[in-house]
C-alpha atoms as a PDB file:
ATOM      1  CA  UNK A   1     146.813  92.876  54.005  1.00  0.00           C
ATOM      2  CA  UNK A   2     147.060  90.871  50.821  1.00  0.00           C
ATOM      3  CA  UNK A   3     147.499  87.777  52.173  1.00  0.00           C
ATOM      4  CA  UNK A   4     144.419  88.532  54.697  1.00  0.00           C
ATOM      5  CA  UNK A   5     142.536  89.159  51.868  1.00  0.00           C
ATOM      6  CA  UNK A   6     142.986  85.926  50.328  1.00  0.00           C
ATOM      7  CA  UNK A   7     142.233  84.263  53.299  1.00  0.00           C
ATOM      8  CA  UNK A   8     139.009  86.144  53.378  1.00  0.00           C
ATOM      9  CA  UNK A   9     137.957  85.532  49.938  1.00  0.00           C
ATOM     10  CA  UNK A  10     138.777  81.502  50.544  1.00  0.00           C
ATOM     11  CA  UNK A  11     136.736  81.350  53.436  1.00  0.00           C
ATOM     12  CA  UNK A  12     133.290  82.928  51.907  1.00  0.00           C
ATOM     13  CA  UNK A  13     134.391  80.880  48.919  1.00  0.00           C
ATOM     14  CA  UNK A  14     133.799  77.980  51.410  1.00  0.00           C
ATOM     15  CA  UNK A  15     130.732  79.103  53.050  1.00  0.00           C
ATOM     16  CA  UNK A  16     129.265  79.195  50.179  1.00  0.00           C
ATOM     17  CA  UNK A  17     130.227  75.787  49.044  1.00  0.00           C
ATOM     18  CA  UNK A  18     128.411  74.569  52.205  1.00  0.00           C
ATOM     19  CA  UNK A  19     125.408  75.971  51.954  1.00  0.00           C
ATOM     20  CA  UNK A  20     125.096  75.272  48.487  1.00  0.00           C
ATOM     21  CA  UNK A  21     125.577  71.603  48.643  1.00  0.00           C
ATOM     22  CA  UNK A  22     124.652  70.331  51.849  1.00  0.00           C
ATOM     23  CA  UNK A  23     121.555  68.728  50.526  1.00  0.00           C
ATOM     24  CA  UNK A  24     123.379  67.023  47.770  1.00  0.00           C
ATOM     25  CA  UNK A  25     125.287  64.365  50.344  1.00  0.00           C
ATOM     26  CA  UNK A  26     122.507  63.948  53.407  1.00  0.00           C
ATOM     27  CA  UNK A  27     119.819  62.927  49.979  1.00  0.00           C
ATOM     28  CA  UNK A  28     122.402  59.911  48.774  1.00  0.00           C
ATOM     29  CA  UNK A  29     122.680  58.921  53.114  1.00  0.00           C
ATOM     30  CA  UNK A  30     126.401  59.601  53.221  1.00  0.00           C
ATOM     31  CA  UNK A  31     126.578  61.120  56.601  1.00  0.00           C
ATOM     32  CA  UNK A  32     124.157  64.181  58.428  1.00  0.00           C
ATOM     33  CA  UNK A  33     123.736  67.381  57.678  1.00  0.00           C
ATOM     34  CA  UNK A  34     126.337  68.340  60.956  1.00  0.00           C
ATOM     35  CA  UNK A  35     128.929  65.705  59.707  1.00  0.00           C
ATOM     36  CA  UNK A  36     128.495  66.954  56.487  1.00  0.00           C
ATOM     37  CA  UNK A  37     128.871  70.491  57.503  1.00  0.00           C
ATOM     38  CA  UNK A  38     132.070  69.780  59.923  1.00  0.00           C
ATOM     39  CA  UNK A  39     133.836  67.796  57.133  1.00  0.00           C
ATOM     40  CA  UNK A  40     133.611  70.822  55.114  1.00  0.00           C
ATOM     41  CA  UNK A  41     134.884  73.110  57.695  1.00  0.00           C
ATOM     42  CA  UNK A  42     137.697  70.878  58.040  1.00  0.00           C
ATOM     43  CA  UNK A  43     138.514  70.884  54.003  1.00  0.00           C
ATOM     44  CA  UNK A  44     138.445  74.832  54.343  1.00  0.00           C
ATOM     45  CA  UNK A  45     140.951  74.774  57.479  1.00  0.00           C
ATOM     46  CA  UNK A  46     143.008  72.932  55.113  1.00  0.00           C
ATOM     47  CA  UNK A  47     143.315  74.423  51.774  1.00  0.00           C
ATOM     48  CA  UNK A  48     143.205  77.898  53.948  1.00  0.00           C
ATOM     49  CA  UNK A  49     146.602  76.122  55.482  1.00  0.00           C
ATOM     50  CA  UNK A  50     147.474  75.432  51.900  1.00  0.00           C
ATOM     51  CA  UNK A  51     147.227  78.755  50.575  1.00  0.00           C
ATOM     52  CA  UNK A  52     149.362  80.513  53.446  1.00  0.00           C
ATOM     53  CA  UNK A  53     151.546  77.878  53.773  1.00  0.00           C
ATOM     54  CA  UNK A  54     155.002  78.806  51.019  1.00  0.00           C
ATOM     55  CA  UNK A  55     155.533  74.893  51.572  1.00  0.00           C
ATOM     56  CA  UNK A  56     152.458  73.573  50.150  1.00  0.00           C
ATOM     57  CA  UNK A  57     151.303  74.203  46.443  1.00  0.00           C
ATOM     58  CA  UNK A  58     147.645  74.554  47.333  1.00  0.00           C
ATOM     59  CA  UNK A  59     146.418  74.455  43.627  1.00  0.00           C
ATOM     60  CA  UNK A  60     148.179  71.376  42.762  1.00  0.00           C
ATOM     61  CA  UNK A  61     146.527  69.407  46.314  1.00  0.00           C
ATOM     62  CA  UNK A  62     142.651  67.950  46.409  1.00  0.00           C
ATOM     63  CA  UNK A  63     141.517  67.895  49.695  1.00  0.00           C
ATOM     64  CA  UNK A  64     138.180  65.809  50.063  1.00  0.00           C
ATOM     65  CA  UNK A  65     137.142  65.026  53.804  1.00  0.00           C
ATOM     66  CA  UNK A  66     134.326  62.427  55.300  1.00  0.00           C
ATOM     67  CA  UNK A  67     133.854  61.978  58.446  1.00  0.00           C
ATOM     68  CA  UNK A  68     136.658  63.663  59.809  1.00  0.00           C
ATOM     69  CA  UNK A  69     139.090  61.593  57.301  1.00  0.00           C
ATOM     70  CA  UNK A  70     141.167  63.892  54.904  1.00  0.00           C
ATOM     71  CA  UNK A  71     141.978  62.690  51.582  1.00  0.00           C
ATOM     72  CA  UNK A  72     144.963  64.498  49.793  1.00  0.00           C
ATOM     73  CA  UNK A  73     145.101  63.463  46.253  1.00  0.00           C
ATOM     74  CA  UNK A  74     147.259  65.446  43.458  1.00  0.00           C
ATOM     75  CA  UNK A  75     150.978  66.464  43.201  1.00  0.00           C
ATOM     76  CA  UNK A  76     153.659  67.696  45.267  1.00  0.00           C
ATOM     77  CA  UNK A  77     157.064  68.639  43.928  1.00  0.00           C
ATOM     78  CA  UNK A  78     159.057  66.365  46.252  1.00  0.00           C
ATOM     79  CA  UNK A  79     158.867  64.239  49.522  1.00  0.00           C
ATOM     80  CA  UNK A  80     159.266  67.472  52.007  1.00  0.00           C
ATOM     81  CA  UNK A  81     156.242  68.777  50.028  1.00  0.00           C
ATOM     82  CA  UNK A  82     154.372  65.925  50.536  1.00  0.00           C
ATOM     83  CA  UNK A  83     154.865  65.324  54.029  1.00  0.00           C
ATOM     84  CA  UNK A  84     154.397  69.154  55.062  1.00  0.00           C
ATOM     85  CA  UNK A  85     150.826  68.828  53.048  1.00  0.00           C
ATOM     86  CA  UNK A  86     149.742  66.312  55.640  1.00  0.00           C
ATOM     87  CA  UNK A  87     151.402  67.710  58.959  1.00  0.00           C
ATOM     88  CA  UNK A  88     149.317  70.731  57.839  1.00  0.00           C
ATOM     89  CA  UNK A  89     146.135  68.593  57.312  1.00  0.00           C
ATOM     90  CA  UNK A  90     146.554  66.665  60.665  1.00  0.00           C
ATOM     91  CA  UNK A  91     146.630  69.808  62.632  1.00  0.00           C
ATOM     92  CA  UNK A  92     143.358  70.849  61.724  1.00  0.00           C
ATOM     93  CA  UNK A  93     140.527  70.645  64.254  1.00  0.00           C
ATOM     94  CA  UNK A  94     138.473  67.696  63.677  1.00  0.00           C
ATOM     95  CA  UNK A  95     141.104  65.595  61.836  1.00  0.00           C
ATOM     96  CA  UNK A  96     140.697  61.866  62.645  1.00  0.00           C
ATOM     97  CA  UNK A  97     142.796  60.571  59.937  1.00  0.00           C
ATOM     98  CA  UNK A  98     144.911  61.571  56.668  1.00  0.00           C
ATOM     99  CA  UNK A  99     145.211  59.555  53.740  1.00  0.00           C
ATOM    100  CA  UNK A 100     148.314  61.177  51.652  1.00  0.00           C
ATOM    101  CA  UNK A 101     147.980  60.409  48.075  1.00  0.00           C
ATOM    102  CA  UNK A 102     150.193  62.666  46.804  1.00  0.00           C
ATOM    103  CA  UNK A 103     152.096  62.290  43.807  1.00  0.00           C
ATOM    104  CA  UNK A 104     155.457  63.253  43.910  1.00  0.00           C
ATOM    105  CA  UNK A 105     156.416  64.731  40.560  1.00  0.00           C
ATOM    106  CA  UNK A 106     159.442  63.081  38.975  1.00  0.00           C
END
């Protein structure tokens, strides 16, 4: 129930986000309003993943995504981290391509 919850929370969180900036990135010609949209769908899916996922530390990952590319930037506590992070990324609808910044934390 609690973790349902969460999940819930998270995604009105996101809704929100949407249709509170859409305007923001069509105005400086970055992409459409439906690419816009999509690519933040797809960073939703993902930190959604994050937060149910016990692998992933989803405060400690940025996800940014543009057209359908996901950028993970932040830390992870060690390579399995790391690499679960972006298996959990790719496996999100709409994913063309992940760019795995992470950090590993030393």
């Amino acid at each position: 129930m609690k973790k349902s919850m969460q999940t819930l929370v998270l995604a009105a969180a996101a809704g929100l986000a949407v249709l509170t900036t859409t305007g923001c990135a069509v105005v400086r010609d970055q992409q459409s309003v439906g690419a816009y949209v999509d690519d933040a769908t797809i960073t939703a899916a993902i930190k959604t993943r994050f937060v149910e996922s016990k692998a992933v530390d989803a405060g400690a990952v940025k996800v940014e995504t543009l057209n359908g590319t996901v950028q993970l930037s932040g830390f992870a506590k060690n390579a399995t981290e790391k690499s679960q992070a972006e298996q959990l990324a790719r496996g999100v609808k709409g994913v063309r391509a992940v760019q795995n910044n992470l950090t590993i934390r030393s």
